[in-house]
PDB file of N, CA and C in Angstrom:
ATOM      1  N   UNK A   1     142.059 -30.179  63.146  1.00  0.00           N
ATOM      2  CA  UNK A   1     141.627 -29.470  64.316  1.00  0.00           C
ATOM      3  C   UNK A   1     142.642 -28.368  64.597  1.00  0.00           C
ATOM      4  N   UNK A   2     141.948 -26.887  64.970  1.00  0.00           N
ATOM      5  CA  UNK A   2     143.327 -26.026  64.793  1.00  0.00           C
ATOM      6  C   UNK A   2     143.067 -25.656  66.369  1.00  0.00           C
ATOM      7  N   UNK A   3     144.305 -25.024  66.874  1.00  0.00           N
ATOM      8  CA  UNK A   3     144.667 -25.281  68.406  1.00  0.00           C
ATOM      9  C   UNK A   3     144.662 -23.597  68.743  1.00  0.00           C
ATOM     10  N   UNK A   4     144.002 -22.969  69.544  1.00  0.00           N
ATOM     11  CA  UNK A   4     144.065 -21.295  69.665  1.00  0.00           C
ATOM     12  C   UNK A   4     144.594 -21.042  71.334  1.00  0.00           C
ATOM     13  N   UNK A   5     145.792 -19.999  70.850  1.00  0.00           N
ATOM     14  CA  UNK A   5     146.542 -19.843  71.919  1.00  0.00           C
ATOM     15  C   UNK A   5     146.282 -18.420  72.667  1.00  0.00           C
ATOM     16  N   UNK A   6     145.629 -18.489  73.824  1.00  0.00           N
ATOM     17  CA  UNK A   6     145.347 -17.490  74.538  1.00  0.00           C
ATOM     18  C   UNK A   6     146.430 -16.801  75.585  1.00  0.00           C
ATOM     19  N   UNK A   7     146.650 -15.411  75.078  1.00  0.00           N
ATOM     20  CA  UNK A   7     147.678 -15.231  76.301  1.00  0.00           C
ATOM     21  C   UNK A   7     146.991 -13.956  77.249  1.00  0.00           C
ATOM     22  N   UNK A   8     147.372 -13.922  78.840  1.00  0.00           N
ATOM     23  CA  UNK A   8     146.566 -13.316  79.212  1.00  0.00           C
ATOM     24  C   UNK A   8     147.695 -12.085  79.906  1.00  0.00           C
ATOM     25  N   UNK A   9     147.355 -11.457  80.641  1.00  0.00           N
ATOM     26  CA  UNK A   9     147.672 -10.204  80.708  1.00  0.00           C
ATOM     27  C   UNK A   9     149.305 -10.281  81.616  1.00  0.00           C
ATOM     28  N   UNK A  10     149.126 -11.676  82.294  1.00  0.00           N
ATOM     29  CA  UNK A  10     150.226 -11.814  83.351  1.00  0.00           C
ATOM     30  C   UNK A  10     151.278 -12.383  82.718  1.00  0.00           C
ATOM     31  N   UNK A  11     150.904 -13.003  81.097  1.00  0.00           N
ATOM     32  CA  UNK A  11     151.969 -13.331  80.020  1.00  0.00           C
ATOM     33  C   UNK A  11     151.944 -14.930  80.135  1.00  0.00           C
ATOM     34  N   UNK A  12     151.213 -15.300  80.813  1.00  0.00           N
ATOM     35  CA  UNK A  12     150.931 -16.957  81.179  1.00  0.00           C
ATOM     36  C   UNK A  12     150.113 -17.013  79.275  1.00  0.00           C
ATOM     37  N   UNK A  13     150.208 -18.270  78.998  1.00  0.00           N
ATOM     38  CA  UNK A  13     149.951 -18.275  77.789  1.00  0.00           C
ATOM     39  C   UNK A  13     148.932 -19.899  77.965  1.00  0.00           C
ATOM     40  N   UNK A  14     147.528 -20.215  77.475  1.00  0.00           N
ATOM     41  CA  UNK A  14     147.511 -21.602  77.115  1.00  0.00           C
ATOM     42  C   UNK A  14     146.670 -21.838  76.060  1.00  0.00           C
ATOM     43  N   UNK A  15     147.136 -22.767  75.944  1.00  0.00           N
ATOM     44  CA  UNK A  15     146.356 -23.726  73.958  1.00  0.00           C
ATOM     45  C   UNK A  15     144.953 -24.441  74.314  1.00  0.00           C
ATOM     46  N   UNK A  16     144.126 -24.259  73.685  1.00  0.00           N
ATOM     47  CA  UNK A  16     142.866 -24.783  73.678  1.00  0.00           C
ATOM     48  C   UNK A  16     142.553 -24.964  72.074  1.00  0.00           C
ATOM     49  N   UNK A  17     141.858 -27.009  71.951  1.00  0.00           N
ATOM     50  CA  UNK A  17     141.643 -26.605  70.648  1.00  0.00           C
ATOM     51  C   UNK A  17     140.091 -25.786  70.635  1.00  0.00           C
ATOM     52  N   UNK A  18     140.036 -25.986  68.921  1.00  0.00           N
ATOM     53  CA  UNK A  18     138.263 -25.636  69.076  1.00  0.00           C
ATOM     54  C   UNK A  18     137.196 -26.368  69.617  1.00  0.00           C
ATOM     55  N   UNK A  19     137.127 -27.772  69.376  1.00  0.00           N
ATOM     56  CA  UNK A  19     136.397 -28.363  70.539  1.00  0.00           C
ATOM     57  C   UNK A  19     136.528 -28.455  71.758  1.00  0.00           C
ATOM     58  N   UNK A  20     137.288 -28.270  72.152  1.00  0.00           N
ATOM     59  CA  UNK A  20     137.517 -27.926  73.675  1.00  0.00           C
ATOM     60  C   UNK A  20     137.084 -25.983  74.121  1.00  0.00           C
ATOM     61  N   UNK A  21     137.175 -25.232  73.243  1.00  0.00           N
ATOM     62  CA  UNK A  21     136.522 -23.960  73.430  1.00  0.00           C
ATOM     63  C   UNK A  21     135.245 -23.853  73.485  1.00  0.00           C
ATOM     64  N   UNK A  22     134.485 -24.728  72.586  1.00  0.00           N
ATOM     65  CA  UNK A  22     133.079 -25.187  72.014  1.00  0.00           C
ATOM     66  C   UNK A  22     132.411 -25.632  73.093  1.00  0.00           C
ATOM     67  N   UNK A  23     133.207 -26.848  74.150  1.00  0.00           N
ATOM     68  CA  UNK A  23     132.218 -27.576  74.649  1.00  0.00           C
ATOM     69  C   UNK A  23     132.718 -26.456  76.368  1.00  0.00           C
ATOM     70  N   UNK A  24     133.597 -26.194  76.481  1.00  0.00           N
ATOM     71  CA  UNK A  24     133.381 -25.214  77.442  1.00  0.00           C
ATOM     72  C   UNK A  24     132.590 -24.092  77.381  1.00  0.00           C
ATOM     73  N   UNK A  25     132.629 -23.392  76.198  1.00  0.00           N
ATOM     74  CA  UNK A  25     131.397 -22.190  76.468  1.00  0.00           C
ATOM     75  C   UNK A  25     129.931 -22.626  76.496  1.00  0.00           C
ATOM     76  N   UNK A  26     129.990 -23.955  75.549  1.00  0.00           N
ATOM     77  CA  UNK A  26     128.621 -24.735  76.048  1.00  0.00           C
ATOM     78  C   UNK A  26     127.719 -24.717  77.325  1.00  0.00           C
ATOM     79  N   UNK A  27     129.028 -25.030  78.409  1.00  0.00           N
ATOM     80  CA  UNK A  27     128.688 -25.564  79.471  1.00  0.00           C
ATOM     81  C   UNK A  27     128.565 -24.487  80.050  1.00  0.00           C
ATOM     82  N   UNK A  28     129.232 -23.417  79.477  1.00  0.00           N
ATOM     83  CA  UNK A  28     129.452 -22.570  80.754  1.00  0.00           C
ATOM     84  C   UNK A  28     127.623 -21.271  80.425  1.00  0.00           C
ATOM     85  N   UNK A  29     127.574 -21.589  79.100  1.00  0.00           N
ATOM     86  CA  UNK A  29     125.975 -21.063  78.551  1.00  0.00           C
ATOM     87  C   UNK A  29     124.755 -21.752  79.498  1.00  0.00           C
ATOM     88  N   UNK A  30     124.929 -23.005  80.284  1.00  0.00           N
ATOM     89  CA  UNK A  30     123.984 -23.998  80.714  1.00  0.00           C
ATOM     90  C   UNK A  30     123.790 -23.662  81.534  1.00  0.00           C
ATOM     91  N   UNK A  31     122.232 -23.420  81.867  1.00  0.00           N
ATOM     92  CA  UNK A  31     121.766 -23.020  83.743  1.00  0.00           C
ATOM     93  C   UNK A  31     122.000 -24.106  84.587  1.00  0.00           C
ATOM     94  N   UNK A  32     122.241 -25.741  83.763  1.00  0.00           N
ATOM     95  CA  UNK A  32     122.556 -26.735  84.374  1.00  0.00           C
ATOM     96  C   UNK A  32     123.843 -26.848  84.944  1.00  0.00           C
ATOM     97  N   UNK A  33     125.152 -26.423  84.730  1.00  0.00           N
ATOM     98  CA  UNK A  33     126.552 -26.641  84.728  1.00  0.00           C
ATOM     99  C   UNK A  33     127.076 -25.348  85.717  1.00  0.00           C
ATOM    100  N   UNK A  34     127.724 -25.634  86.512  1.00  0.00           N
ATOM    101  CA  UNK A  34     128.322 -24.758  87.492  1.00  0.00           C
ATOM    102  C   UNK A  34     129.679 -24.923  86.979  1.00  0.00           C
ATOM    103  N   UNK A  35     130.388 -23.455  87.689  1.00  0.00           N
ATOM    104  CA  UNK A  35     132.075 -23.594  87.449  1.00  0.00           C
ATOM    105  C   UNK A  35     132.698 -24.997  87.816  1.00  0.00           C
ATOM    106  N   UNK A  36     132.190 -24.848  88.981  1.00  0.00           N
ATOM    107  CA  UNK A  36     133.178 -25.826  89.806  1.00  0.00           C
ATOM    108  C   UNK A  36     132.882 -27.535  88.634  1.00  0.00           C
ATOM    109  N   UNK A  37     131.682 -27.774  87.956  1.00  0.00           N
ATOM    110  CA  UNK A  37     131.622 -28.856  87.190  1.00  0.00           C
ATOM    111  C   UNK A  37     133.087 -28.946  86.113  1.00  0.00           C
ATOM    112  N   UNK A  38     132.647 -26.974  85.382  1.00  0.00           N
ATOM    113  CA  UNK A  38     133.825 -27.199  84.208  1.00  0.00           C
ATOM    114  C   UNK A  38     135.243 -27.437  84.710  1.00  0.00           C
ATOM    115  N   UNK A  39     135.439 -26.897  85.921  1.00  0.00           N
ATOM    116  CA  UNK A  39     136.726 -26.942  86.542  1.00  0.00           C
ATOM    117  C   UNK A  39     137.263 -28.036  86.225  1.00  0.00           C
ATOM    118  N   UNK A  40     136.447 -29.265  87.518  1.00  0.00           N
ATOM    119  CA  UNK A  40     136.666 -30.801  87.349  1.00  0.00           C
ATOM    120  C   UNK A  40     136.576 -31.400  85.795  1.00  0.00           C
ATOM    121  N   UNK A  41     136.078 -31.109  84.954  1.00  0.00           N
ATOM    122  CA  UNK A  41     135.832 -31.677  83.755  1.00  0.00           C
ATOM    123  C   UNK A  41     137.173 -31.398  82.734  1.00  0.00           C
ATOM    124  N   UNK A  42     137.660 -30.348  83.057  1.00  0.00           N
ATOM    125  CA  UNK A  42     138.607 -29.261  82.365  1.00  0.00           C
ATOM    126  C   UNK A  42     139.681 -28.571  82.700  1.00  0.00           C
ATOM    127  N   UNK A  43     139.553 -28.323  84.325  1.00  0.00           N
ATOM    128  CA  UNK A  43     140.632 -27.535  84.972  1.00  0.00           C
ATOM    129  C   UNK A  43     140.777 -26.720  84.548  1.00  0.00           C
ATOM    130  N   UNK A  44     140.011 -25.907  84.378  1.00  0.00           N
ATOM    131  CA  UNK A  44     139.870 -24.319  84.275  1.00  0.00           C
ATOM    132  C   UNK A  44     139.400 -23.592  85.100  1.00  0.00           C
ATOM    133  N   UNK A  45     139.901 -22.606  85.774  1.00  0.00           N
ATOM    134  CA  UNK A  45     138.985 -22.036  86.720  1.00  0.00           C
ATOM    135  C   UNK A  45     137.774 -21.526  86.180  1.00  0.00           C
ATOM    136  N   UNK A  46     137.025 -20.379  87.235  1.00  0.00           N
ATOM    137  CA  UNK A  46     136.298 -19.605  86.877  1.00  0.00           C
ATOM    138  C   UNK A  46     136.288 -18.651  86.242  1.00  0.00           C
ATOM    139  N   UNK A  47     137.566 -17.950  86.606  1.00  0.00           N
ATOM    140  CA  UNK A  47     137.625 -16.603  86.158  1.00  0.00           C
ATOM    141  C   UNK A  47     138.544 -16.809  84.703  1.00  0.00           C
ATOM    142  N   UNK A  48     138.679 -18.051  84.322  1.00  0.00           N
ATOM    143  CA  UNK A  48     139.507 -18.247  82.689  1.00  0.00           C
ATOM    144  C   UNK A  48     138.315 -18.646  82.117  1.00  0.00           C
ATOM    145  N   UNK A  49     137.440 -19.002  82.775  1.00  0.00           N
ATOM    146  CA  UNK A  49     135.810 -19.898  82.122  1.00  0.00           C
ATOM    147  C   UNK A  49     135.522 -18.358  81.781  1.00  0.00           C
ATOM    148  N   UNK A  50     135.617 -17.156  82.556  1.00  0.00           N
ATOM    149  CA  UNK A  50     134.342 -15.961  82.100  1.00  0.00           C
ATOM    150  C   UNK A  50     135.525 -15.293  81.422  1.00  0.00           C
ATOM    151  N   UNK A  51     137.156 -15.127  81.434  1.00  0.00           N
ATOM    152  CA  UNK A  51     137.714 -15.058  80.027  1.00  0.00           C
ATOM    153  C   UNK A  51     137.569 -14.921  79.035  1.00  0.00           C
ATOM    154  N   UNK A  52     137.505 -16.235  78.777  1.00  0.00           N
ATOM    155  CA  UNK A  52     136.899 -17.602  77.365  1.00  0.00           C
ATOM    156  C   UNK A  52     135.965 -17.364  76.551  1.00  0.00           C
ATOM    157  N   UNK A  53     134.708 -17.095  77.718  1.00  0.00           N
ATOM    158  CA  UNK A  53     133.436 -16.893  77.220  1.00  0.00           C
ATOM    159  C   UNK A  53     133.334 -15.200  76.791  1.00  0.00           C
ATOM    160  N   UNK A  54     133.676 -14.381  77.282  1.00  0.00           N
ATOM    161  CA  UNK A  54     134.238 -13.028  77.289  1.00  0.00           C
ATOM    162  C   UNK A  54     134.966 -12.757  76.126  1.00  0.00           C
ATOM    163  N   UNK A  55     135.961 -13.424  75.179  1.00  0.00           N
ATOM    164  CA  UNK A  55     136.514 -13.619  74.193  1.00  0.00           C
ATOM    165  C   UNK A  55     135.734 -13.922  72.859  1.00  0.00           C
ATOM    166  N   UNK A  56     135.069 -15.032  73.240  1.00  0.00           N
ATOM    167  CA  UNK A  56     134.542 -15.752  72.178  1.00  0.00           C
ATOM    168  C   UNK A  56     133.132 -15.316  71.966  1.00  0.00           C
ATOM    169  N   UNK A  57     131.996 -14.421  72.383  1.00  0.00           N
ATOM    170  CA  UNK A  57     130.948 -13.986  72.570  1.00  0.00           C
ATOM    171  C   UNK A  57     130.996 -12.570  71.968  1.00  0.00           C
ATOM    172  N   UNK A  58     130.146 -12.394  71.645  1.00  0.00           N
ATOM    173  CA  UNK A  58     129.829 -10.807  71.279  1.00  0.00           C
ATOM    174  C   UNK A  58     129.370 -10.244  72.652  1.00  0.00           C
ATOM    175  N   UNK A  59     129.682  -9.177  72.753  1.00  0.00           N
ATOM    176  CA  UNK A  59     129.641  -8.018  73.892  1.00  0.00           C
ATOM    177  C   UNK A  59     128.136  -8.389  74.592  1.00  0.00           C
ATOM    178  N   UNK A  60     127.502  -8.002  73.995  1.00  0.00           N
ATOM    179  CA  UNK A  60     125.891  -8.634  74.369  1.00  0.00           C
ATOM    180  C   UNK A  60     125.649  -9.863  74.894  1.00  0.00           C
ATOM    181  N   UNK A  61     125.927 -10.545  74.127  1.00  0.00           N
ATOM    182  CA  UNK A  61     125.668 -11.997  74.761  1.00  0.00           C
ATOM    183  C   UNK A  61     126.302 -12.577  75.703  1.00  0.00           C
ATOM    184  N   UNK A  62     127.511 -11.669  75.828  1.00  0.00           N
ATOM    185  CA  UNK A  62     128.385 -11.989  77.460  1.00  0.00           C
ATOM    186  C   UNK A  62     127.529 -11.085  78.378  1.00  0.00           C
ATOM    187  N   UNK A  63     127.559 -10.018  78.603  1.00  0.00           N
ATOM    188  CA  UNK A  63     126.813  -9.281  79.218  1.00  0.00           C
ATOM    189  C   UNK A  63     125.387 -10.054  79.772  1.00  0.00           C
ATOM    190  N   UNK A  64     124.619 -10.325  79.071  1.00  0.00           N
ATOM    191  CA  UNK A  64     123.375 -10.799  79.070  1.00  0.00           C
ATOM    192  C   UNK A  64     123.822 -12.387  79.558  1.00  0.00           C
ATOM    193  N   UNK A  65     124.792 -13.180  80.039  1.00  0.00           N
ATOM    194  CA  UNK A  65     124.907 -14.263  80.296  1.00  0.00           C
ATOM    195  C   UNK A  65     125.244 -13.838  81.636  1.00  0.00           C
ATOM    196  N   UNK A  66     126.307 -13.367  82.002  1.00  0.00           N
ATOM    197  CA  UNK A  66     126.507 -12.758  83.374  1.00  0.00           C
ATOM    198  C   UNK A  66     125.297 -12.334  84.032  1.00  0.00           C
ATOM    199  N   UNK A  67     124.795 -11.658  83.347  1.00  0.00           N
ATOM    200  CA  UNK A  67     123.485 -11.173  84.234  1.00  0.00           C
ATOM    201  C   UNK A  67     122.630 -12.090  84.698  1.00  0.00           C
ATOM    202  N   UNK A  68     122.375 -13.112  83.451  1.00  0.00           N
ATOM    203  CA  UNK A  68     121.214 -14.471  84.049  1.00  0.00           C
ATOM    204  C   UNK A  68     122.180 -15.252  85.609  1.00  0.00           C
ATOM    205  N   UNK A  69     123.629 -15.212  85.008  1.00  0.00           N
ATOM    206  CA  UNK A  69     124.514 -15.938  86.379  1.00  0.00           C
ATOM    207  C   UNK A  69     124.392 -15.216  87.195  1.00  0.00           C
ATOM    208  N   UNK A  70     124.149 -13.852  87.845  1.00  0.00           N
ATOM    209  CA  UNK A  70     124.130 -12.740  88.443  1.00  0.00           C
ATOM    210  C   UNK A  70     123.057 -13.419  89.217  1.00  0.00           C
ATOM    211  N   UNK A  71     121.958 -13.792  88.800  1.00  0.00           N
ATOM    212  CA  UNK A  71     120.281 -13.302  89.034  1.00  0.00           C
ATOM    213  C   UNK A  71     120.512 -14.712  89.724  1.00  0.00           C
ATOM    214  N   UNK A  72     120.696 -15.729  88.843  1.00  0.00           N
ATOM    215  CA  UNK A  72     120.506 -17.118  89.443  1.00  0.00           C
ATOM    216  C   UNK A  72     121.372 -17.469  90.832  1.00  0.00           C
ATOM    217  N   UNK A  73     122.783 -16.616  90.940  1.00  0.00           N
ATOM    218  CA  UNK A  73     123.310 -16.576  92.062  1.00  0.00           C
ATOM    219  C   UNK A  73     122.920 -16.063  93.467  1.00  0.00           C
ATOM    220  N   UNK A  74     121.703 -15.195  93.439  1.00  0.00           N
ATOM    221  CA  UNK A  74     121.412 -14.580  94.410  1.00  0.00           C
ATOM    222  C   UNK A  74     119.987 -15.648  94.593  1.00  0.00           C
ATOM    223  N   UNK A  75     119.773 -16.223  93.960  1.00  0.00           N
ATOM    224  CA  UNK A  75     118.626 -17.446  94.077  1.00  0.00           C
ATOM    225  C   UNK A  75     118.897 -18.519  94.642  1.00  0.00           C
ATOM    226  N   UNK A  76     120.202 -19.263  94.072  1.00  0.00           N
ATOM    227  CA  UNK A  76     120.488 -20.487  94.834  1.00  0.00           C
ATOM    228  C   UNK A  76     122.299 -20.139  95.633  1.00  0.00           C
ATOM    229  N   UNK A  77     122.435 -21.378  96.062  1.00  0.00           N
ATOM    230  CA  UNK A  77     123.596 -20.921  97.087  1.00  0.00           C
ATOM    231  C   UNK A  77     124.687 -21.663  96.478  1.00  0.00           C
ATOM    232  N   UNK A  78     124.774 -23.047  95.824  1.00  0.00           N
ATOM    233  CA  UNK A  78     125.617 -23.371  94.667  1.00  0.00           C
ATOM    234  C   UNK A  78     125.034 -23.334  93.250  1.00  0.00           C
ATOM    235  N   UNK A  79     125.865 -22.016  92.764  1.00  0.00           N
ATOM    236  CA  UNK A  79     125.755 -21.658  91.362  1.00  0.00           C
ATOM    237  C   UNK A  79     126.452 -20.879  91.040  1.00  0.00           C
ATOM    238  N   UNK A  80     126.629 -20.613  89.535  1.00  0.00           N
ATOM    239  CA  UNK A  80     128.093 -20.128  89.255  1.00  0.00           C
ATOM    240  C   UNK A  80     128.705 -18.649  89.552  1.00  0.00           C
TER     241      UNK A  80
END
């Protein structure tokens, strides 16, 4: 299992393996799964969850995921 080290702009640095990258962008792809789930599951915030997913996604398919979270947010009142 190989371990990928993300460092972010403030120089804070953290290790995630690949299954743990895997099953977070999973969740975070799911109309079922809210932040606040991956948080508790993971302790990650939100804004390292749209990071993550931001990283690991092609331009499009982040884009086009935000937007469905966009749309579904102005629909319900807990959602991501």
């Amino acid at each position: 299992m190989s371990v990928k080290t993300l460092r972010y702009q403030s120089g804070e640095s953290r290790e995630y393996s690949d299954q743990t990258l895997s099953e977070v962008i999973e969740m975070a792809l799911s109309d079922r799964v809210s932040f606040s789930n991956i948080q508790a599951a993971f302790g990650i915030s939100s804004s390292e969850v749209k990071r993550l997913t931001r990283t690991h996604l092609r331009r499009g398919s982040y884009v086009t995921w935000r937007k469905r979270v966009k749309e579904f947010t102005a629909r319900r009142e807990f959602y991501k």
